[in-house]
PDB file of N, CA and C in Angstrom:
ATOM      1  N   UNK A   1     134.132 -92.928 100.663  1.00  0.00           N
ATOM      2  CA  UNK A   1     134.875 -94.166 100.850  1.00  0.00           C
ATOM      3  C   UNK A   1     134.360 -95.182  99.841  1.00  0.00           C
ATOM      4  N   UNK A   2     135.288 -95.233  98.799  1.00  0.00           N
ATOM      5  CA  UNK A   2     134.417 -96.285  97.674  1.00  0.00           C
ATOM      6  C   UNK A   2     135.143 -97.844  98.026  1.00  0.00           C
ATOM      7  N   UNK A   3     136.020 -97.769  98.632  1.00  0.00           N
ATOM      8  CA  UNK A   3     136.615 -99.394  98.845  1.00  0.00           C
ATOM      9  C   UNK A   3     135.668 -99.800  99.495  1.00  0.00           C
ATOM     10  N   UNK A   4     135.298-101.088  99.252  1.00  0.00           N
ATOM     11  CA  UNK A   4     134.513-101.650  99.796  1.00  0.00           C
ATOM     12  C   UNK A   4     135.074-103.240 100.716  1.00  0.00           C
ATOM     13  N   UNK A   5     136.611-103.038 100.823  1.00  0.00           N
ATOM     14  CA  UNK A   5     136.914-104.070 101.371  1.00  0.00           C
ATOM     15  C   UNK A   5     136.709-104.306 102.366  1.00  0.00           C
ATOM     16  N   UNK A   6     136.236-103.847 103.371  1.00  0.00           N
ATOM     17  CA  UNK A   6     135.850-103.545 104.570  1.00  0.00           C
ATOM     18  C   UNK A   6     134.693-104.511 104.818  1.00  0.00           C
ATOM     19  N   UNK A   7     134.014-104.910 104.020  1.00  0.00           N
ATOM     20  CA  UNK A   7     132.802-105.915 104.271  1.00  0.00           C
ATOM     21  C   UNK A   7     133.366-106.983 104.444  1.00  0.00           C
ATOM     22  N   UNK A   8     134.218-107.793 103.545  1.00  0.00           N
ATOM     23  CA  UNK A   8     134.946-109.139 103.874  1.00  0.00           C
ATOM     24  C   UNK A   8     135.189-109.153 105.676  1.00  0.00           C
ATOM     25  N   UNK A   9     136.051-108.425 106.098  1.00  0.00           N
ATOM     26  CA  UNK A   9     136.446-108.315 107.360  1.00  0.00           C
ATOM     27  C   UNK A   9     135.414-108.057 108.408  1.00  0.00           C
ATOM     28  N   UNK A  10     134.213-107.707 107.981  1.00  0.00           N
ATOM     29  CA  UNK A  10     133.248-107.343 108.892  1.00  0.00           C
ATOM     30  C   UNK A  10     132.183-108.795 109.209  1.00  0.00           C
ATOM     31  N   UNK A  11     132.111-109.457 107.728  1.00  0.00           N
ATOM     32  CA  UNK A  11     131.102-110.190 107.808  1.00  0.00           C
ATOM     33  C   UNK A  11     131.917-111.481 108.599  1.00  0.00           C
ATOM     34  N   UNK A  12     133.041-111.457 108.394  1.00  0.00           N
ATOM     35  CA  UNK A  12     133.883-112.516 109.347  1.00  0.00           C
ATOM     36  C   UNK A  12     133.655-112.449 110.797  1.00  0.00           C
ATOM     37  N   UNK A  13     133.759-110.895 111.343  1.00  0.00           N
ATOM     38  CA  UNK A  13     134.159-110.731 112.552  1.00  0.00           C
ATOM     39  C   UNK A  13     132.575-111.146 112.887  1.00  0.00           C
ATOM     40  N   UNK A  14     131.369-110.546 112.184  1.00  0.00           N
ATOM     41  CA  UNK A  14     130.084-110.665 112.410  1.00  0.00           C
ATOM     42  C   UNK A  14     129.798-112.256 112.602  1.00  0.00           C
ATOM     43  N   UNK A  15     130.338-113.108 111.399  1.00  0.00           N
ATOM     44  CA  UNK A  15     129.659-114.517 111.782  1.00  0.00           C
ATOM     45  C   UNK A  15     130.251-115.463 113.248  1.00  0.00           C
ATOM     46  N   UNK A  16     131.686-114.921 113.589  1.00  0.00           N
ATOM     47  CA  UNK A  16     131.850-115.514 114.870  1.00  0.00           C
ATOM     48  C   UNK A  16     130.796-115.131 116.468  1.00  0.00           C
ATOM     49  N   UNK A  17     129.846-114.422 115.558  1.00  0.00           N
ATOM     50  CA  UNK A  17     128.867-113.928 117.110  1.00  0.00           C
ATOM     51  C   UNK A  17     127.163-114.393 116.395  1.00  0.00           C
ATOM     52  N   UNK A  18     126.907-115.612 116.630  1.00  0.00           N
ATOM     53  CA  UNK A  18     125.895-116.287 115.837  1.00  0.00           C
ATOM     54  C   UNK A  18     124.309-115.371 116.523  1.00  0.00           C
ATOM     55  N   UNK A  19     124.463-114.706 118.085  1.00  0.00           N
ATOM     56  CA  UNK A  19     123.650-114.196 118.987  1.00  0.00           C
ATOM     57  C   UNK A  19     123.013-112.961 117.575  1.00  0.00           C
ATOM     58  N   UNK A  20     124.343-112.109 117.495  1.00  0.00           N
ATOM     59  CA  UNK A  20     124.309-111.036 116.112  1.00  0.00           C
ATOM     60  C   UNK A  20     123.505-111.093 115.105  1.00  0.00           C
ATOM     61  N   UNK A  21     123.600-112.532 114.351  1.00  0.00           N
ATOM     62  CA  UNK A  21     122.981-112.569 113.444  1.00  0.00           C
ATOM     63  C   UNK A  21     121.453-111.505 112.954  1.00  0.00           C
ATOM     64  N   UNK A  22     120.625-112.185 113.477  1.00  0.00           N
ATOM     65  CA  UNK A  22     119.753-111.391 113.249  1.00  0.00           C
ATOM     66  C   UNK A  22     119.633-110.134 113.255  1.00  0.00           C
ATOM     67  N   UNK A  23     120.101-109.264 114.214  1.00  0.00           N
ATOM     68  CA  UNK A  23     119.833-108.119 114.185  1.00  0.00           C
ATOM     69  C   UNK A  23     121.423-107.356 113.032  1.00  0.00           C
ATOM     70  N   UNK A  24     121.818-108.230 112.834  1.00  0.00           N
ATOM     71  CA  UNK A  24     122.579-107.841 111.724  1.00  0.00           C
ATOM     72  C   UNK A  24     121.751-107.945 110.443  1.00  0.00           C
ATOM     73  N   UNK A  25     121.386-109.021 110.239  1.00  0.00           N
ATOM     74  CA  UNK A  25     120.094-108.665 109.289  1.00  0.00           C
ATOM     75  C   UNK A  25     119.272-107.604 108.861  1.00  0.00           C
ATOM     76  N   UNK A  26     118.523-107.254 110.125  1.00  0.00           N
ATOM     77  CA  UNK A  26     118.156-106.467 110.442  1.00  0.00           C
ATOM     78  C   UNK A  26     118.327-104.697 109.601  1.00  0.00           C
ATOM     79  N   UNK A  27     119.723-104.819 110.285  1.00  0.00           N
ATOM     80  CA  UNK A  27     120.296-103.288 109.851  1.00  0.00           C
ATOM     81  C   UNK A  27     120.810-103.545 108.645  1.00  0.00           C
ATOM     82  N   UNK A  28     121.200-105.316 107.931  1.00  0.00           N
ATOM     83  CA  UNK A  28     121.228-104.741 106.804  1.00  0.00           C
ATOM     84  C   UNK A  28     120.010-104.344 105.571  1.00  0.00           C
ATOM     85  N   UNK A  29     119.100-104.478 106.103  1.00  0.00           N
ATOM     86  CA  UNK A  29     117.761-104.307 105.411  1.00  0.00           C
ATOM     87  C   UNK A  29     117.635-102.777 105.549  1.00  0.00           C
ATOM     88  N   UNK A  30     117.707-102.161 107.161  1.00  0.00           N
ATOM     89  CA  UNK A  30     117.619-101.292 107.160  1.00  0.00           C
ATOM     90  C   UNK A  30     118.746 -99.658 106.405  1.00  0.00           C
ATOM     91  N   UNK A  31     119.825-100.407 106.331  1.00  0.00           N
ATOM     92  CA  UNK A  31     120.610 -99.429 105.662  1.00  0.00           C
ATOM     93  C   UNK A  31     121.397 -99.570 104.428  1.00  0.00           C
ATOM     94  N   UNK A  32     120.451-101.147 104.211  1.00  0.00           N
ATOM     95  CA  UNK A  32     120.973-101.147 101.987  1.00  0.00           C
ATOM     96  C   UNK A  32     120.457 -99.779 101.273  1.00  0.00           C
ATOM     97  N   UNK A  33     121.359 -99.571 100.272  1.00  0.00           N
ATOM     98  CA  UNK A  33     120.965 -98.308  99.820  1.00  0.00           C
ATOM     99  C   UNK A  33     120.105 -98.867  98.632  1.00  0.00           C
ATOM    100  N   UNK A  34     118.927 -97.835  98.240  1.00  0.00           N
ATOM    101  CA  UNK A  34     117.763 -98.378  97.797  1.00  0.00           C
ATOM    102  C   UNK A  34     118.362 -98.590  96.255  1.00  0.00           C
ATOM    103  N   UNK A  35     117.748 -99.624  95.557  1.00  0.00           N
ATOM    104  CA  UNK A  35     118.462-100.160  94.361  1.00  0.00           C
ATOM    105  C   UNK A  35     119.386-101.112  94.267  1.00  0.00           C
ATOM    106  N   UNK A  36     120.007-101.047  95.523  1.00  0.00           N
ATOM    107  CA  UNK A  36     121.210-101.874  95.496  1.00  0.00           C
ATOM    108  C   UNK A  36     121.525-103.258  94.563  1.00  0.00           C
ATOM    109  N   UNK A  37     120.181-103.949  94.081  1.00  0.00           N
ATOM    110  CA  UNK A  37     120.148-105.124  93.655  1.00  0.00           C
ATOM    111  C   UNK A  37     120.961-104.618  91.729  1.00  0.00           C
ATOM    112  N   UNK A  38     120.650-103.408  91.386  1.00  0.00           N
ATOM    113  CA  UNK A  38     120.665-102.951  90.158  1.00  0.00           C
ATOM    114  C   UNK A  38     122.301-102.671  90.247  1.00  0.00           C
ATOM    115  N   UNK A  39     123.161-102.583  91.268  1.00  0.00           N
ATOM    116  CA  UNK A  39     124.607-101.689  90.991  1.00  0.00           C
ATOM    117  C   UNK A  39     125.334-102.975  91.636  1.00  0.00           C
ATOM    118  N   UNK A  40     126.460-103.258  90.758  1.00  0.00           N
ATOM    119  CA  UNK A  40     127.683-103.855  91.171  1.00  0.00           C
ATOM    120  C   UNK A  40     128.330-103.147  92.615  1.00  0.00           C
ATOM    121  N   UNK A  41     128.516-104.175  93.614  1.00  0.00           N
ATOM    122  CA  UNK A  41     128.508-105.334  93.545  1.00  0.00           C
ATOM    123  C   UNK A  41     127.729-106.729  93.784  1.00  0.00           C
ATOM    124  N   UNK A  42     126.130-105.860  93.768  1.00  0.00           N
ATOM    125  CA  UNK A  42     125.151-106.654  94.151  1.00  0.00           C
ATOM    126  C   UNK A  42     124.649-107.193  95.133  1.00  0.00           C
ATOM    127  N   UNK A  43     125.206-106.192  96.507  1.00  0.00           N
ATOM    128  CA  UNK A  43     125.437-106.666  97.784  1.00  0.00           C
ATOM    129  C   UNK A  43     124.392-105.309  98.260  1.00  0.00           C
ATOM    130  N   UNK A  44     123.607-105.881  99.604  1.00  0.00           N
ATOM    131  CA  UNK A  44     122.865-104.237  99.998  1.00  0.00           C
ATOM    132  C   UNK A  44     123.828-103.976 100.799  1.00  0.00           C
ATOM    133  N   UNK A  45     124.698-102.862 100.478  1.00  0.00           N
ATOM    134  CA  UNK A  45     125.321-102.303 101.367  1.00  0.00           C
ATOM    135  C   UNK A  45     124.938-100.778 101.662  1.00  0.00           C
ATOM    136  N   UNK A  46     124.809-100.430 102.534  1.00  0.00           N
ATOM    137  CA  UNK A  46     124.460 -98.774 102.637  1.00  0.00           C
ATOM    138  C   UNK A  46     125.414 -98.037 101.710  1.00  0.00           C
ATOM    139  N   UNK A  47     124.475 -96.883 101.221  1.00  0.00           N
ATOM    140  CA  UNK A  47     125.131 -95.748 100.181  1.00  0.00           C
ATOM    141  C   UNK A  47     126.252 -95.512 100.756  1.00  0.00           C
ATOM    142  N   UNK A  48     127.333 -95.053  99.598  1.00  0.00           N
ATOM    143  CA  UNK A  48     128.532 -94.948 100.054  1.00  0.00           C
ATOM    144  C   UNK A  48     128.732 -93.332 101.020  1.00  0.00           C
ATOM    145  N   UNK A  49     128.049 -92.198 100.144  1.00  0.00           N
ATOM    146  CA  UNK A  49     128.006 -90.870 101.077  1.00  0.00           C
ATOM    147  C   UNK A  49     127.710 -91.565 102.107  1.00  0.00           C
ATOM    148  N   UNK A  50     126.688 -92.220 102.751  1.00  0.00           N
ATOM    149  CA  UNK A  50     125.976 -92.571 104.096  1.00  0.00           C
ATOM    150  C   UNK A  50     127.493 -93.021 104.768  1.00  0.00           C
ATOM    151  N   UNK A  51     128.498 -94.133 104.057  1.00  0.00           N
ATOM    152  CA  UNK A  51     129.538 -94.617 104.687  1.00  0.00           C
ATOM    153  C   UNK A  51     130.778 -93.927 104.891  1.00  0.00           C
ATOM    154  N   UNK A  52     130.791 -92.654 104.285  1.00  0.00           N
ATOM    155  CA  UNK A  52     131.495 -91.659 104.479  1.00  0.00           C
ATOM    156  C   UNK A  52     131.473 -90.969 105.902  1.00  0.00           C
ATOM    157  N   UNK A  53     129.965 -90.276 105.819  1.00  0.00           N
ATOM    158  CA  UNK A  53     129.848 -89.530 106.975  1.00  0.00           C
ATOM    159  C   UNK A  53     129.548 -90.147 108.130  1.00  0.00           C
ATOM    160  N   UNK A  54     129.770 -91.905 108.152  1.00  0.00           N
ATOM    161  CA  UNK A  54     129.611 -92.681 109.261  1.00  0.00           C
ATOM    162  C   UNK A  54     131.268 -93.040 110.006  1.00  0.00           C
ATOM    163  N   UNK A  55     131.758 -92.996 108.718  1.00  0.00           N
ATOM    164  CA  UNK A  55     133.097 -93.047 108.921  1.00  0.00           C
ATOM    165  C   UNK A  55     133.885 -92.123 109.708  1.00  0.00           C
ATOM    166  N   UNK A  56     133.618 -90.778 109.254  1.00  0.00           N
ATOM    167  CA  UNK A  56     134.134 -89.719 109.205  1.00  0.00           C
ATOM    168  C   UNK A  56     133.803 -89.154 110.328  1.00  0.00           C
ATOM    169  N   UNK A  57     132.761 -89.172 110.937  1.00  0.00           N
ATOM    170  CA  UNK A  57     131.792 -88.801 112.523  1.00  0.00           C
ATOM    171  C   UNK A  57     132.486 -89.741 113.889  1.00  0.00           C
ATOM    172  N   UNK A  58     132.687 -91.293 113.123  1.00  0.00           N
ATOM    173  CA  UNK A  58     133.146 -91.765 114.285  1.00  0.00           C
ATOM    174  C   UNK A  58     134.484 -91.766 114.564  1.00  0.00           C
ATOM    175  N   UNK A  59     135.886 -91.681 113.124  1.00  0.00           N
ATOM    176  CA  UNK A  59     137.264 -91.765 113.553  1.00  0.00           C
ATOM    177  C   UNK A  59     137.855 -90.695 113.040  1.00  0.00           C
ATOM    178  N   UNK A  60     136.943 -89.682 112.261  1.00  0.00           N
ATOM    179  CA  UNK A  60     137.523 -88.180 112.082  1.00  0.00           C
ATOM    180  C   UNK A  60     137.936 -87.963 110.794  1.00  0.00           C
ATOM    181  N   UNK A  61     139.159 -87.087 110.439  1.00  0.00           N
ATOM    182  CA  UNK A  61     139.793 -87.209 109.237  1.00  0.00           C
ATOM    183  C   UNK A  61     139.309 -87.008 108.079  1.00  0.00           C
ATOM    184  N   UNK A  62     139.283 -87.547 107.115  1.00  0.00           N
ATOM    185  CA  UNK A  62     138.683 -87.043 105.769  1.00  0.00           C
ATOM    186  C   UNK A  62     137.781 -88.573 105.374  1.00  0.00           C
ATOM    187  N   UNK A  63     137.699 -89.527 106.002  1.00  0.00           N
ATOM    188  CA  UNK A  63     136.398 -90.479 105.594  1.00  0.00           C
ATOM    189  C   UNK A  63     136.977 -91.492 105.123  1.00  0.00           C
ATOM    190  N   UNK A  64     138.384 -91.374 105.054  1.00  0.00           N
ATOM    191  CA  UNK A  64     139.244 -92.618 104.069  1.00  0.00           C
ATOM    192  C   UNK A  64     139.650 -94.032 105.024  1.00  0.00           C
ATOM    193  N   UNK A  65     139.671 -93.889 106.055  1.00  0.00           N
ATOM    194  CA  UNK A  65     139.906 -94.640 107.173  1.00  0.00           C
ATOM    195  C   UNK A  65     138.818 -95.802 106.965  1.00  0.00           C
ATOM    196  N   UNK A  66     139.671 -97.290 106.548  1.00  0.00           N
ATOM    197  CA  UNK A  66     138.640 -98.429 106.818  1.00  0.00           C
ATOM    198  C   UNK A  66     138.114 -98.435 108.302  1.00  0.00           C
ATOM    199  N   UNK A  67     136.572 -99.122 108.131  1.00  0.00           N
ATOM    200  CA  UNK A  67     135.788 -99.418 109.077  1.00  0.00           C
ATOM    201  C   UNK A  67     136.399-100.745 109.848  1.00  0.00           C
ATOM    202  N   UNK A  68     136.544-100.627 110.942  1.00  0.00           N
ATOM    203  CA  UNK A  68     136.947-101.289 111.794  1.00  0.00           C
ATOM    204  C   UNK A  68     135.830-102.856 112.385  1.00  0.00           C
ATOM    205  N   UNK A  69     136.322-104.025 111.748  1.00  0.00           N
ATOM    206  CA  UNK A  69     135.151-104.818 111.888  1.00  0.00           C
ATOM    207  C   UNK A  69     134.696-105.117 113.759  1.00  0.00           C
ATOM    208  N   UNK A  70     135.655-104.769 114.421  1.00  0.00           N
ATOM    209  CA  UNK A  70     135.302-104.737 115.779  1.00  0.00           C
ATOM    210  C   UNK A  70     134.701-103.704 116.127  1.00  0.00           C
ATOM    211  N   UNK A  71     134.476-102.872 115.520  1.00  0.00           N
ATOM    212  CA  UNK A  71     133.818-100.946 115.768  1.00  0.00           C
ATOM    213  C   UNK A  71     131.846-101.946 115.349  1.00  0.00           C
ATOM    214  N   UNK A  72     132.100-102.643 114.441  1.00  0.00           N
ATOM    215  CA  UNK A  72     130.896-103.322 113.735  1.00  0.00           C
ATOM    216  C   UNK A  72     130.421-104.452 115.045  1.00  0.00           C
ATOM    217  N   UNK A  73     130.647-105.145 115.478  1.00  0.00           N
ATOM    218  CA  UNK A  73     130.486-105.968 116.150  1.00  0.00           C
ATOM    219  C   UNK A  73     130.183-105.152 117.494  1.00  0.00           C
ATOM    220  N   UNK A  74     130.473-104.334 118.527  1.00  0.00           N
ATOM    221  CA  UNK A  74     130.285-103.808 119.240  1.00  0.00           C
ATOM    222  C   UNK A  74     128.458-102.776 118.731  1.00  0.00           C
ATOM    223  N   UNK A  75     128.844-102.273 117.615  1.00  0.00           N
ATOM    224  CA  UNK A  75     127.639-101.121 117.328  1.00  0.00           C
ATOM    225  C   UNK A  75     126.456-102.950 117.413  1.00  0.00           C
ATOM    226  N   UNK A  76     126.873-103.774 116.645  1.00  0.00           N
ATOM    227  CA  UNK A  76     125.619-104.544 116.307  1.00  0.00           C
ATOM    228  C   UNK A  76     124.857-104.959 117.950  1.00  0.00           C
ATOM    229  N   UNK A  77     125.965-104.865 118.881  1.00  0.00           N
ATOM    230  CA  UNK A  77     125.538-105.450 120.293  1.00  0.00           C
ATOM    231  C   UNK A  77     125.065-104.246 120.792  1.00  0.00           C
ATOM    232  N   UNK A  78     124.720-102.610 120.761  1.00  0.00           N
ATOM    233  CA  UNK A  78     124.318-102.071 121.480  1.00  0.00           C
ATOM    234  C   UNK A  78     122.934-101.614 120.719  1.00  0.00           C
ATOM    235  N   UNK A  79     122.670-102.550 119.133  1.00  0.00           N
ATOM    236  CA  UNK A  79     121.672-102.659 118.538  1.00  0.00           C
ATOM    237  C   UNK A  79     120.781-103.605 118.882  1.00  0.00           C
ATOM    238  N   UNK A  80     121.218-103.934 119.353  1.00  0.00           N
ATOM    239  CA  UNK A  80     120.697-105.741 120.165  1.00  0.00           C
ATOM    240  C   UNK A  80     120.103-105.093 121.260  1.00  0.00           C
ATOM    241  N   UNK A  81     121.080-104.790 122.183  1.00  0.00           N
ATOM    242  CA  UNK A  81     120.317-104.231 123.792  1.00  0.00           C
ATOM    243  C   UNK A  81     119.638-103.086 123.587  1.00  0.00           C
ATOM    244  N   UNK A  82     119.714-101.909 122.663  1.00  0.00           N
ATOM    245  CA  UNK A  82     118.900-100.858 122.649  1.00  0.00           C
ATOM    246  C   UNK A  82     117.736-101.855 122.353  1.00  0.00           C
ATOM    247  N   UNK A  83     117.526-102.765 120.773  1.00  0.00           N
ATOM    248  CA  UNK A  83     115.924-103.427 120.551  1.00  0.00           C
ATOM    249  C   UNK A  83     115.446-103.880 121.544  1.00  0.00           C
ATOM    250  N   UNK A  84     116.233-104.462 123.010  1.00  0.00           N
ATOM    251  CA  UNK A  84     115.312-105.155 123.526  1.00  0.00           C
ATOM    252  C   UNK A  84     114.869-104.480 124.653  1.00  0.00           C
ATOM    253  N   UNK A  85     115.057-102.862 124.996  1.00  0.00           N
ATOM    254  CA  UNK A  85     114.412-102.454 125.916  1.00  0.00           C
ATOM    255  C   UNK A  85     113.410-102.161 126.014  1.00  0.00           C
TER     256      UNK A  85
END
Protein backbone atom coordinates (compact mmCIF):
# COMPACT_ATOMS: atom_id res chain seq x y z
CA UNK A 1 0.00 0.00 0.00
CA UNK A 2 2.14 2.99 -1.13
CA UNK A 3 -0.72 5.75 -0.90
CA UNK A 4 -0.19 7.33 1.87
CA UNK A 5 -3.36 9.33 2.02
CA UNK A 6 -4.67 7.67 4.70
CA UNK A 7 -2.64 9.67 7.32
CA UNK A 8 -4.42 13.05 6.59
CA UNK A 9 -7.72 11.29 7.61
CA UNK A 10 -6.29 9.53 10.51
CA UNK A 11 -4.46 12.33 12.14
CA UNK A 12 -7.86 14.30 11.98
CA UNK A 13 -9.94 11.60 13.36
CA UNK A 14 -6.89 11.15 16.03
CA UNK A 15 -6.76 14.93 17.10
CA UNK A 16 -10.58 15.08 17.95
CA UNK A 17 -9.69 12.53 20.98
CA UNK A 18 -7.05 14.85 22.90
CA UNK A 19 -7.23 11.61 25.87
CA UNK A 20 -5.27 9.67 22.54
CA UNK A 21 -2.76 11.84 22.16
CA UNK A 22 -0.11 10.46 23.87
CA UNK A 23 -0.29 7.09 23.42
CA UNK A 24 -0.57 7.93 19.83
CA UNK A 25 2.74 9.25 20.17
CA UNK A 26 3.70 6.60 21.58
CA UNK A 27 3.05 4.04 18.74
CA UNK A 28 4.20 6.51 16.54
CA UNK A 29 7.71 6.19 17.85
CA UNK A 30 7.11 2.77 18.17
CA UNK A 31 6.24 1.84 14.56
CA UNK A 32 8.19 4.70 12.41
CA UNK A 33 10.10 2.75 10.11
CA UNK A 34 13.76 3.15 10.98
CA UNK A 35 15.30 6.03 8.78
CA UNK A 36 12.28 7.55 8.19
CA UNK A 37 13.78 11.09 8.70
CA UNK A 38 16.10 10.26 5.36
CA UNK A 39 12.89 9.22 2.83
CA UNK A 40 10.21 11.52 1.52
CA UNK A 41 7.78 12.21 2.98
CA UNK A 42 9.60 12.89 6.09
CA UNK A 43 6.94 11.74 8.30
CA UNK A 44 7.68 8.46 10.76
CA UNK A 45 5.29 6.45 9.39
CA UNK A 46 5.60 2.63 9.73
CA UNK A 47 7.24 0.67 6.71
CA UNK A 48 5.00 0.32 4.05
CA UNK A 49 5.32 -3.89 3.82
CA UNK A 50 4.49 -3.51 7.73
CA UNK A 51 1.20 -1.41 6.32
CA UNK A 52 0.39 -3.91 3.93
CA UNK A 53 0.23 -6.90 6.05
CA UNK A 54 -1.63 -4.73 8.70
CA UNK A 55 -3.98 -3.90 6.20
CA UNK A 56 -4.40 -7.01 4.65
CA UNK A 57 -4.80 -9.21 8.16
CA UNK A 58 -7.43 -6.87 9.32
CA UNK A 59 -9.91 -6.19 6.02
CA UNK A 60 -8.55 -9.04 3.76
CA UNK A 61 -8.12 -8.77 0.03
CA UNK A 62 -4.96 -7.90 -1.56
CA UNK A 63 -3.72 -4.86 0.95
CA UNK A 64 -5.08 -2.05 -1.34
CA UNK A 65 -7.97 -1.11 0.89
CA UNK A 66 -7.40 2.43 2.69
CA UNK A 67 -7.02 2.31 6.44
CA UNK A 68 -9.98 3.29 8.03
CA UNK A 69 -9.29 6.38 10.41
CA UNK A 70 -12.01 5.03 12.85
CA UNK A 71 -10.34 1.32 12.69
CA UNK A 72 -7.23 3.91 14.07
CA UNK A 73 -8.97 5.55 16.77
CA UNK A 74 -10.57 2.49 18.28
CA UNK A 75 -6.96 0.32 17.99
CA UNK A 76 -5.34 3.65 19.76
CA UNK A 77 -8.11 3.18 22.73
CA UNK A 78 -7.50 -0.51 23.30
CA UNK A 79 -3.70 0.73 23.35
CA UNK A 80 -4.57 2.98 26.04
CA UNK A 81 -6.51 0.33 28.23
CA UNK A 82 -4.19 -2.61 27.40
CA UNK A 83 -1.02 0.17 28.84
CA UNK A 84 -2.86 0.75 31.76
CA UNK A 85 -3.40 -2.67 33.12
Amino acid sequence: MSDRSWVFGTVAAVAKHPVLWPTAVVQVVRLAAPGWWRRRPFLPLPAPGYVHLRVTTMYGGDGTRPIEPDDVVAWLRWCRADARR
